[in-house]
PDB file of N, CA and C in Angstrom:
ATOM      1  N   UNK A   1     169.189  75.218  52.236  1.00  0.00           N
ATOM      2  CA  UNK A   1     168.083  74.543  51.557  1.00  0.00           C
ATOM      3  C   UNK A   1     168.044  74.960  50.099  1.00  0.00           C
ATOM      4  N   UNK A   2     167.544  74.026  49.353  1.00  0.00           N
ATOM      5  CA  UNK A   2     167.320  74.392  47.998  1.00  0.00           C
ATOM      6  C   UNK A   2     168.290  74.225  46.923  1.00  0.00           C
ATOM      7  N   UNK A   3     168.504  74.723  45.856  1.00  0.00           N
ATOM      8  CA  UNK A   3     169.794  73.729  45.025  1.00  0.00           C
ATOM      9  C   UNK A   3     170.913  74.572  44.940  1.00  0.00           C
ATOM     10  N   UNK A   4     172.341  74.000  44.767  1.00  0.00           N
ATOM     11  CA  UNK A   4     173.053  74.778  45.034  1.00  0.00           C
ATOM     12  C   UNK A   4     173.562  75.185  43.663  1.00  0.00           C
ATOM     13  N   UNK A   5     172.767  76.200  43.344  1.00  0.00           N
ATOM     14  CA  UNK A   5     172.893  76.589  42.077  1.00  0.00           C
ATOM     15  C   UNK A   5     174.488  77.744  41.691  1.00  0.00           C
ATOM     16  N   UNK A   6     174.953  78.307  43.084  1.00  0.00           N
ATOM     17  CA  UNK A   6     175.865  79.047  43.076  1.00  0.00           C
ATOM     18  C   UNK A   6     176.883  78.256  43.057  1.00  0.00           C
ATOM     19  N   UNK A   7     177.198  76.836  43.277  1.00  0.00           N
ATOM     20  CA  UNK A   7     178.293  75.787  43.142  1.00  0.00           C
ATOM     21  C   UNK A   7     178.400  75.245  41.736  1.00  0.00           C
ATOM     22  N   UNK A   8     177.037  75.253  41.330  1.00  0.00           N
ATOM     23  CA  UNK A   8     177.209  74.716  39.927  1.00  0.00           C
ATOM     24  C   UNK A   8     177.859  75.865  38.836  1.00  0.00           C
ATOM     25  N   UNK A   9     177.251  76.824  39.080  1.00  0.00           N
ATOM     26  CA  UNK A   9     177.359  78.165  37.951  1.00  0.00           C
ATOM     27  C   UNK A   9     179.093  78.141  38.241  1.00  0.00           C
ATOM     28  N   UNK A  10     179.571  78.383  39.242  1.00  0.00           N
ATOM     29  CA  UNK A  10     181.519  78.666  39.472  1.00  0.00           C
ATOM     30  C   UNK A  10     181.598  77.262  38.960  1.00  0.00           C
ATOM     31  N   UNK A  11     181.183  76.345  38.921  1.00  0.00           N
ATOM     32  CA  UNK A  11     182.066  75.026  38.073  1.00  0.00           C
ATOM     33  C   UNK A  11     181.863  74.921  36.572  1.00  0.00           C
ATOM     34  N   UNK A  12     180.961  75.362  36.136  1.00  0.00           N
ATOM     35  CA  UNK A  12     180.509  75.618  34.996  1.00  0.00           C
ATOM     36  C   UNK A  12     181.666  76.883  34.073  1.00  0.00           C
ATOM     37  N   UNK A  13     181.698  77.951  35.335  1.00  0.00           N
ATOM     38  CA  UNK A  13     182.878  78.679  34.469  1.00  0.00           C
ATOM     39  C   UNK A  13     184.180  78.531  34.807  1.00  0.00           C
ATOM     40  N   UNK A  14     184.615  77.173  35.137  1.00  0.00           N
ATOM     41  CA  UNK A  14     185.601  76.822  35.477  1.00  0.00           C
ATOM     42  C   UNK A  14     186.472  77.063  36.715  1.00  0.00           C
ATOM     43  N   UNK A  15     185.559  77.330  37.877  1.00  0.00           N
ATOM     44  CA  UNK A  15     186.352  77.860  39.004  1.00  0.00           C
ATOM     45  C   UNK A  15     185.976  76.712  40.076  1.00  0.00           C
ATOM     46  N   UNK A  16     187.343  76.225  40.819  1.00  0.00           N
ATOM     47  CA  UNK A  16     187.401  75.916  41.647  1.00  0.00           C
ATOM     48  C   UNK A  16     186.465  76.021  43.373  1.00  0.00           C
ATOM     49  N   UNK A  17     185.738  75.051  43.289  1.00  0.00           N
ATOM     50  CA  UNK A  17     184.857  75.146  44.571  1.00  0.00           C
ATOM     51  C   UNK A  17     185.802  74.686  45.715  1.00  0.00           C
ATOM     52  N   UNK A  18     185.748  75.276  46.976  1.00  0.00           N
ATOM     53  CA  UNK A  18     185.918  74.539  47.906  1.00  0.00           C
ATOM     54  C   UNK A  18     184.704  74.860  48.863  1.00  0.00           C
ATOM     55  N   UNK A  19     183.749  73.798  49.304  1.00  0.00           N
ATOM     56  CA  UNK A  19     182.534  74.165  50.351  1.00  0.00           C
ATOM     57  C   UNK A  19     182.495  72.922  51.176  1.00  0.00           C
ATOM     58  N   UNK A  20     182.018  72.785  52.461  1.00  0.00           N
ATOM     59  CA  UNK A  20     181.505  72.024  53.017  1.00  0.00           C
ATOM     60  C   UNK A  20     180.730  70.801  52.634  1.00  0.00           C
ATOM     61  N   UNK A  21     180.835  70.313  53.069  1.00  0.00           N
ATOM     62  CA  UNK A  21     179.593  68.562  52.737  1.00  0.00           C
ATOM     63  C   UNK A  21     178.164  69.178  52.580  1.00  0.00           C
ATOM     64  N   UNK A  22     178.196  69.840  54.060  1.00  0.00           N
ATOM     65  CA  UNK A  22     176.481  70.068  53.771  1.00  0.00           C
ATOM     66  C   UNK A  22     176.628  71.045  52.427  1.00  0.00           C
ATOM     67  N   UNK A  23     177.340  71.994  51.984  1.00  0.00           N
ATOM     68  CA  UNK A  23     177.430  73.505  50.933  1.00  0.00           C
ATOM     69  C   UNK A  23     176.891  72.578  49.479  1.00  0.00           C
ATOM     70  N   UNK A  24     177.340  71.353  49.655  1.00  0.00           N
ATOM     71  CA  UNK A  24     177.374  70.745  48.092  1.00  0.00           C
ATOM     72  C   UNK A  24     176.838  69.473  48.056  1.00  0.00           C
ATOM     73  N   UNK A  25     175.842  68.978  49.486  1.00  0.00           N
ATOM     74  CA  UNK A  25     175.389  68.475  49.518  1.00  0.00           C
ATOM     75  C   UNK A  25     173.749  67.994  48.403  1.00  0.00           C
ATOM     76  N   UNK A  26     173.382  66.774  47.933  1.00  0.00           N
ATOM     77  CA  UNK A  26     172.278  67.119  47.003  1.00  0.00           C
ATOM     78  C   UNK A  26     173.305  66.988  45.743  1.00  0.00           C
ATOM     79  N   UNK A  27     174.277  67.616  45.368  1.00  0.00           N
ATOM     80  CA  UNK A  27     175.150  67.663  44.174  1.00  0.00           C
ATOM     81  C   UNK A  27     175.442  66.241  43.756  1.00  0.00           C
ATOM     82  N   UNK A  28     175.783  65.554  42.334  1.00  0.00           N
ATOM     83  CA  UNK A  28     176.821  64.973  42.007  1.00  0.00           C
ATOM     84  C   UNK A  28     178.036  65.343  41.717  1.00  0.00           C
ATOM     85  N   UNK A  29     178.820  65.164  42.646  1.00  0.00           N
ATOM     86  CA  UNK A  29     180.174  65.447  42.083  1.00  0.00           C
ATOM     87  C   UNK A  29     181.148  64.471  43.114  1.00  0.00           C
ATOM     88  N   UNK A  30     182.266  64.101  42.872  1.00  0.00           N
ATOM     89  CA  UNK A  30     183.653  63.207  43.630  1.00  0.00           C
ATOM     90  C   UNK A  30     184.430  64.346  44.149  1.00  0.00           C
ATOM     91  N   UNK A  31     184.408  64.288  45.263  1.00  0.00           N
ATOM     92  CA  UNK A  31     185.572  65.221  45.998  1.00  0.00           C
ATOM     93  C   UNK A  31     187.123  65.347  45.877  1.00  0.00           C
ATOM     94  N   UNK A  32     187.462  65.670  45.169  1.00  0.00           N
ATOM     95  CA  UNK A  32     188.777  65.531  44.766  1.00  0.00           C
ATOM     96  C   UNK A  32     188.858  65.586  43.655  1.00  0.00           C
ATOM     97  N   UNK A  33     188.173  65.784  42.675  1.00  0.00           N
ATOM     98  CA  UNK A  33     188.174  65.729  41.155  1.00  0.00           C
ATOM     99  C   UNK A  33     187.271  66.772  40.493  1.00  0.00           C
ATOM    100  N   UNK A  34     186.050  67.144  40.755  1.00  0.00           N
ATOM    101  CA  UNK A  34     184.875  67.951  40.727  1.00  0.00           C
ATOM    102  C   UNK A  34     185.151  69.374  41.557  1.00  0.00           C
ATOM    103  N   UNK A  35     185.311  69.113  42.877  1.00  0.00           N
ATOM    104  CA  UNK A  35     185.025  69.920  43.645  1.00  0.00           C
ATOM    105  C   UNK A  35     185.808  69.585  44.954  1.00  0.00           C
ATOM    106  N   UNK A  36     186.122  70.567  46.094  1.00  0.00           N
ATOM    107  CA  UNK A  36     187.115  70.275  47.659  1.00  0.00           C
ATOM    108  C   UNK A  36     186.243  70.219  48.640  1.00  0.00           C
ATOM    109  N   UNK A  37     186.136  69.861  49.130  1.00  0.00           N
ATOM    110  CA  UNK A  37     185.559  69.538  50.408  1.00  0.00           C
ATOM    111  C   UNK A  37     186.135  69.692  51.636  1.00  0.00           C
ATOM    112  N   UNK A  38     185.964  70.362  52.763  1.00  0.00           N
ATOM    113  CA  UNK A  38     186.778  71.012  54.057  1.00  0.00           C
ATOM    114  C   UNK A  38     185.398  71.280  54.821  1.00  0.00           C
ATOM    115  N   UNK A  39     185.161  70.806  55.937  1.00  0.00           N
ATOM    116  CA  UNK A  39     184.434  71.099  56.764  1.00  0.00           C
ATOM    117  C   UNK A  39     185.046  71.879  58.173  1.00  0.00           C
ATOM    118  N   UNK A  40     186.201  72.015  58.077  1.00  0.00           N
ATOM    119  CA  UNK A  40     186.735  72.552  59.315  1.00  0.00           C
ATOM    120  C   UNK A  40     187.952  73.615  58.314  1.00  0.00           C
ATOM    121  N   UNK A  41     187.326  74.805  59.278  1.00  0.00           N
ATOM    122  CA  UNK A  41     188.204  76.051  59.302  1.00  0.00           C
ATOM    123  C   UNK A  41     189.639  75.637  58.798  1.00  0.00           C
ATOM    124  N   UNK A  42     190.421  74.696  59.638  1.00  0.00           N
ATOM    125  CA  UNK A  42     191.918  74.790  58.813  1.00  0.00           C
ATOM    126  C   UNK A  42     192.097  73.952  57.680  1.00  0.00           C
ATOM    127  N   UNK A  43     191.375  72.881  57.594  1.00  0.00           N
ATOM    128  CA  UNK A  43     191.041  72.154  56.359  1.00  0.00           C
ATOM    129  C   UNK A  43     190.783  73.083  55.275  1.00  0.00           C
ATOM    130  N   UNK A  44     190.167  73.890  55.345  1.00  0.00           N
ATOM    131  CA  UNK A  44     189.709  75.031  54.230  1.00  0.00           C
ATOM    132  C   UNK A  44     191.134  75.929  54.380  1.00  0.00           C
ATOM    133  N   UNK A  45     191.523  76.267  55.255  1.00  0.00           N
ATOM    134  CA  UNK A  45     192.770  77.334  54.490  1.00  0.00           C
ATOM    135  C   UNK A  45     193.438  76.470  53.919  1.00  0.00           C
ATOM    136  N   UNK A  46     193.761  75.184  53.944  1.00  0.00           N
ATOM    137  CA  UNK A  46     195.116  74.342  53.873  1.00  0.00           C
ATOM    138  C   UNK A  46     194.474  74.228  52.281  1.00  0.00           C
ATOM    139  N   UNK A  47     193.491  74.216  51.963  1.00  0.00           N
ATOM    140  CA  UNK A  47     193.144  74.079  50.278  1.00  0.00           C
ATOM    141  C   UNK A  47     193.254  75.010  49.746  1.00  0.00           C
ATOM    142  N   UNK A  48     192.276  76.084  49.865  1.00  0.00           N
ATOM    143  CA  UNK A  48     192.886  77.785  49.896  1.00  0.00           C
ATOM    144  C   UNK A  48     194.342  77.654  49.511  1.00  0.00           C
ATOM    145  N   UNK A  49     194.701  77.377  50.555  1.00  0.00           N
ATOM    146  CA  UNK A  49     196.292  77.558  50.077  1.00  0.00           C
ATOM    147  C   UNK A  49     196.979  76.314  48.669  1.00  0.00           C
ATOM    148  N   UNK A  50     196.718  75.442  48.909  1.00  0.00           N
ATOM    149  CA  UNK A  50     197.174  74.317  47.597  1.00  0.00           C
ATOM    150  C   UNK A  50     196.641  75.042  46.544  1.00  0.00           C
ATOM    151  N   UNK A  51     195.468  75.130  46.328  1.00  0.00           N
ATOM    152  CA  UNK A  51     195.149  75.820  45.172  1.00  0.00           C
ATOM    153  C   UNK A  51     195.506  77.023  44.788  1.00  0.00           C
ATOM    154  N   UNK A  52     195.888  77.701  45.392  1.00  0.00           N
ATOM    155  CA  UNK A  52     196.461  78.899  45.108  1.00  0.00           C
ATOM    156  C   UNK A  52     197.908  78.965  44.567  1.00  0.00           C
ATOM    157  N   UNK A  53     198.633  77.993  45.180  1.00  0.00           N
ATOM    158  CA  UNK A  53     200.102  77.508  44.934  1.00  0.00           C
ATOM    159  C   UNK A  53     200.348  76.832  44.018  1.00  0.00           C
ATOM    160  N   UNK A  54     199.325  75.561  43.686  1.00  0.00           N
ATOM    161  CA  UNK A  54     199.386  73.901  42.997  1.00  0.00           C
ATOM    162  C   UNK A  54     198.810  74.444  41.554  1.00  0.00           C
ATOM    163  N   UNK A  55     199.204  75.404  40.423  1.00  0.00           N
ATOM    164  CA  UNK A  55     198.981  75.920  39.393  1.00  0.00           C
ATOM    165  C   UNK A  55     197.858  74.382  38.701  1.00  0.00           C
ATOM    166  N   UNK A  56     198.858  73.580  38.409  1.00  0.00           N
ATOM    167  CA  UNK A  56     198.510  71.908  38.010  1.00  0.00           C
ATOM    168  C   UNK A  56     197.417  71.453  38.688  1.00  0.00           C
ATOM    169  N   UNK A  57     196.935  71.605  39.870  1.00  0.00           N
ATOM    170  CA  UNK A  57     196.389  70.863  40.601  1.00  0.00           C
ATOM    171  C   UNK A  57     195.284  71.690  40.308  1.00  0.00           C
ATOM    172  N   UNK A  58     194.966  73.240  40.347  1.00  0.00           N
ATOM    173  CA  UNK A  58     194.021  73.958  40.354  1.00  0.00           C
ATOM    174  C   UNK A  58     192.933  73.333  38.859  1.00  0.00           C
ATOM    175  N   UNK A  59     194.268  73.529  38.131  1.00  0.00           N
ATOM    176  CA  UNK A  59     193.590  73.694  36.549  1.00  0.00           C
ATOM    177  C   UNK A  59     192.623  72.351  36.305  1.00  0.00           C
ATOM    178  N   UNK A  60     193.631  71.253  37.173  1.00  0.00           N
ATOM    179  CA  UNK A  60     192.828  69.934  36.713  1.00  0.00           C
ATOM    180  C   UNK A  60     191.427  69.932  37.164  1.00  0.00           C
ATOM    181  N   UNK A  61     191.196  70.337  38.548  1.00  0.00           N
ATOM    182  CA  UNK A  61     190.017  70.750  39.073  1.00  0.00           C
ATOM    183  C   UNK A  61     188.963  71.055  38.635  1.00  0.00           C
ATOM    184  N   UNK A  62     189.583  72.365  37.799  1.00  0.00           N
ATOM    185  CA  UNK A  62     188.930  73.452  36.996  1.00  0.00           C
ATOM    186  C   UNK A  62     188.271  73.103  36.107  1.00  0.00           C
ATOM    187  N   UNK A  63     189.261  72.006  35.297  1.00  0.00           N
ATOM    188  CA  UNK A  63     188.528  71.810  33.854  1.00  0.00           C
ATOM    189  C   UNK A  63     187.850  70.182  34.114  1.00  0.00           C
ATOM    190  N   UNK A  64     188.169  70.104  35.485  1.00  0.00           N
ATOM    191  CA  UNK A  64     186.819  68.885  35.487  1.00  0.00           C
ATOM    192  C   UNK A  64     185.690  69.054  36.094  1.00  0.00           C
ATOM    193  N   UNK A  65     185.523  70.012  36.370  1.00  0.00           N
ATOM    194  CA  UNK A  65     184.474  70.850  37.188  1.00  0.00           C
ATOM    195  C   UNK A  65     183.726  71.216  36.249  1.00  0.00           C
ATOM    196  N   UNK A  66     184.038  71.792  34.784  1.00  0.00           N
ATOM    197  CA  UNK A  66     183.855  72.136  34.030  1.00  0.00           C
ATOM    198  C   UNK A  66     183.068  71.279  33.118  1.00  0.00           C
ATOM    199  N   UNK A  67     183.939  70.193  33.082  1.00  0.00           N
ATOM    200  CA  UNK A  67     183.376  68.989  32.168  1.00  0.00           C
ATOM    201  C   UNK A  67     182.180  68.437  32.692  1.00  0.00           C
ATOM    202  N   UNK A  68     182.205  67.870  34.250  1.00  0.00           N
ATOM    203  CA  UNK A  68     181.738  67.433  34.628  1.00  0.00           C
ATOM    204  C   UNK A  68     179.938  68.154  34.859  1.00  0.00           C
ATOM    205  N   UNK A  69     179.921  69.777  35.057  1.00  0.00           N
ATOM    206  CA  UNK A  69     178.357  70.234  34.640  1.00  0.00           C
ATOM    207  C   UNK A  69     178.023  70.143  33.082  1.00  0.00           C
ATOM    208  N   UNK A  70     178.808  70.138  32.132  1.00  0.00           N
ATOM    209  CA  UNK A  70     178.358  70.273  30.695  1.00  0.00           C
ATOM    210  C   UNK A  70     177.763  68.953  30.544  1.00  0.00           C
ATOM    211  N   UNK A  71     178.136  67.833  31.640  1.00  0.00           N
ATOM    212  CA  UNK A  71     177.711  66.723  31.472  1.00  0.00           C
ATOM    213  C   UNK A  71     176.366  66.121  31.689  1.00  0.00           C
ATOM    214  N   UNK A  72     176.406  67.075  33.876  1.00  0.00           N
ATOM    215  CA  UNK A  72     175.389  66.628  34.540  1.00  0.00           C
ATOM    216  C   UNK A  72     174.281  67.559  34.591  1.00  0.00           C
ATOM    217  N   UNK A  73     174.654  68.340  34.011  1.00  0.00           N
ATOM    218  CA  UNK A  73     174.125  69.929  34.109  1.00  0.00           C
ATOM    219  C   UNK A  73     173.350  70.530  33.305  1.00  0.00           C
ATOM    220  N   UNK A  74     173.717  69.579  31.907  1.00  0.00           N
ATOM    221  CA  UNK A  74     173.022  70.837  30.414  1.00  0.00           C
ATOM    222  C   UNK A  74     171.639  70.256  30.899  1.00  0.00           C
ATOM    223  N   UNK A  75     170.977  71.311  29.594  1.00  0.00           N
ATOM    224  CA  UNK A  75     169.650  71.362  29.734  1.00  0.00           C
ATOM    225  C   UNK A  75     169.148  69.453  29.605  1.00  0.00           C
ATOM    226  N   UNK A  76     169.665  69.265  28.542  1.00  0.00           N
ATOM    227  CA  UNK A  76     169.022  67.651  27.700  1.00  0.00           C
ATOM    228  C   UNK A  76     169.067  66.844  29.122  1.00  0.00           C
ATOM    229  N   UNK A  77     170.015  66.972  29.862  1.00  0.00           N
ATOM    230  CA  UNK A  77     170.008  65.520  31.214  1.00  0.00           C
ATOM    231  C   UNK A  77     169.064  66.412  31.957  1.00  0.00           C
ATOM    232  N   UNK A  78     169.134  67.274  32.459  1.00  0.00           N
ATOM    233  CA  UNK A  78     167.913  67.834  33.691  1.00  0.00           C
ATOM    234  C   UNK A  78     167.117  67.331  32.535  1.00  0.00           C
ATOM    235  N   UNK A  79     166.005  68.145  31.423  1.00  0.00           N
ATOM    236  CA  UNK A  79     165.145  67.184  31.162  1.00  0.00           C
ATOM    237  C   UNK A  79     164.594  65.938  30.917  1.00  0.00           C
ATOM    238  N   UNK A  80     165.455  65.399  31.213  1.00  0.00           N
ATOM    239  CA  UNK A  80     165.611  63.909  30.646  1.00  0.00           C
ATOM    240  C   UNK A  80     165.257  63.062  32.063  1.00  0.00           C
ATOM    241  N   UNK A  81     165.481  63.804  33.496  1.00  0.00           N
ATOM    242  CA  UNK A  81     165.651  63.576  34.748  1.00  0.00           C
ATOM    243  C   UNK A  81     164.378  63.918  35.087  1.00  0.00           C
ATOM    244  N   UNK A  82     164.057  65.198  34.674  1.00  0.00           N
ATOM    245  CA  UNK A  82     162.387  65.953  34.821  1.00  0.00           C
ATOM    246  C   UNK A  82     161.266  64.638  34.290  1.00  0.00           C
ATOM    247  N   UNK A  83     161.186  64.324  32.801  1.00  0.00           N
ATOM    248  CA  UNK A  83     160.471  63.468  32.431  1.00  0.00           C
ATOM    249  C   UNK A  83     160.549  61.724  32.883  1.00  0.00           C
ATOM    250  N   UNK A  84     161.989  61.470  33.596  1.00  0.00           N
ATOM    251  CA  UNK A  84     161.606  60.024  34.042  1.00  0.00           C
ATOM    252  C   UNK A  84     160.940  60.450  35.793  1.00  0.00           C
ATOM    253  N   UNK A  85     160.937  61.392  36.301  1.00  0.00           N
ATOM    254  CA  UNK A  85     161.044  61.787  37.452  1.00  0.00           C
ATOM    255  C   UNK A  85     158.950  61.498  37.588  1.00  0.00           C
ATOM    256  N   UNK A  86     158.487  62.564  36.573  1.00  0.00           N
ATOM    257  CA  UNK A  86     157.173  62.138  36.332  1.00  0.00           C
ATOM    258  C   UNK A  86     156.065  61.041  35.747  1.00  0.00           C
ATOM    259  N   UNK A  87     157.265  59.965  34.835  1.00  0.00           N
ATOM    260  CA  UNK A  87     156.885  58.939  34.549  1.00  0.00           C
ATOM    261  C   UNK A  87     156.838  57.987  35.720  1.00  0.00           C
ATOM    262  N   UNK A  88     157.849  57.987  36.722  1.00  0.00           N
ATOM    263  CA  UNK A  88     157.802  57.793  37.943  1.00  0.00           C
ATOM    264  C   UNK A  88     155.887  57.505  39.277  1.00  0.00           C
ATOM    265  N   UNK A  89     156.254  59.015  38.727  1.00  0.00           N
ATOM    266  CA  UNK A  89     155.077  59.535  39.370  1.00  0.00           C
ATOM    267  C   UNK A  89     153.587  59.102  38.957  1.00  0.00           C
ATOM    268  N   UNK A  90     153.665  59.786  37.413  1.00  0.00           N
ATOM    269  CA  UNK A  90     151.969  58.859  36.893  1.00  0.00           C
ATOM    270  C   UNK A  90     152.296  57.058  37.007  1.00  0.00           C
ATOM    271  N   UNK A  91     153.142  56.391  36.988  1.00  0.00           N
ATOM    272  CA  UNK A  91     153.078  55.226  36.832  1.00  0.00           C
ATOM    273  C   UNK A  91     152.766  54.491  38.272  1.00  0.00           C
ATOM    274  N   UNK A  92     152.806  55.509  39.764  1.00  0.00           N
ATOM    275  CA  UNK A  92     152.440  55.163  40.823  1.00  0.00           C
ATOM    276  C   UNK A  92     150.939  55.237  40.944  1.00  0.00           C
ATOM    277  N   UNK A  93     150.618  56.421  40.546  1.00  0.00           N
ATOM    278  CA  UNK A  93     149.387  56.713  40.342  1.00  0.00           C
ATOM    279  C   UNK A  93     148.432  55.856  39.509  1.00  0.00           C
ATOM    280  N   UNK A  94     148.871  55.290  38.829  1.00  0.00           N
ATOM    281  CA  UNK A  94     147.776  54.184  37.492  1.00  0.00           C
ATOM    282  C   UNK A  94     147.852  53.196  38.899  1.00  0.00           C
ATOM    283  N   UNK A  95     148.922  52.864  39.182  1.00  0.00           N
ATOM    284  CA  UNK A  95     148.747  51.480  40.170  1.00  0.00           C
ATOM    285  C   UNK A  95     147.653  51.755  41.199  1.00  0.00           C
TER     286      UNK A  95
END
């Protein structure tokens, strides 16, 4: 429960996630580009292992993982998400 703030912070400093659906669930991100996805025990070593091996494959990961919170992540879009989130809200309320 709650946000998965420990998925964002390792993509932010450029490290490779691999978690479950539910682990990164709530998140924006594309599986395969952002972040790995393995819900079953050998699914997860078999990435474990690519990434560990796939130098190329890691980095691309890495630095789109990277890109991709400076994007969805900085402060300006959460606030920007905060204030339509409550315009939302009072504008139910006037009705």
């Amino acid at each position: 429960a709650g946000t998965r703030l420990k998925i964002v912070e390792a993509m932010a400093f450029g490290r490779v996630v691999i978690s479950s659906t539910i682990g990164a669930e709530g998140l924006l991100y594309k599986e395969g580009e952002h972040l790995l996805i393995a819900d079953d025990s050998k699914h997860m070593a078999q990435l474990v292992i690519k990434v560990i091996e796939d130098s190329k494959f890691r980095n691309k990961i890495a630095i789109n993982a990277r890109k991709h919170v400076e994007v969805h992540y900085n402060c300006n879009h959460i606030a920007k998400e905060l204030n339509d989130f409550y315009h939302q809200i009072l504008r139910k309320t006037a009705s």
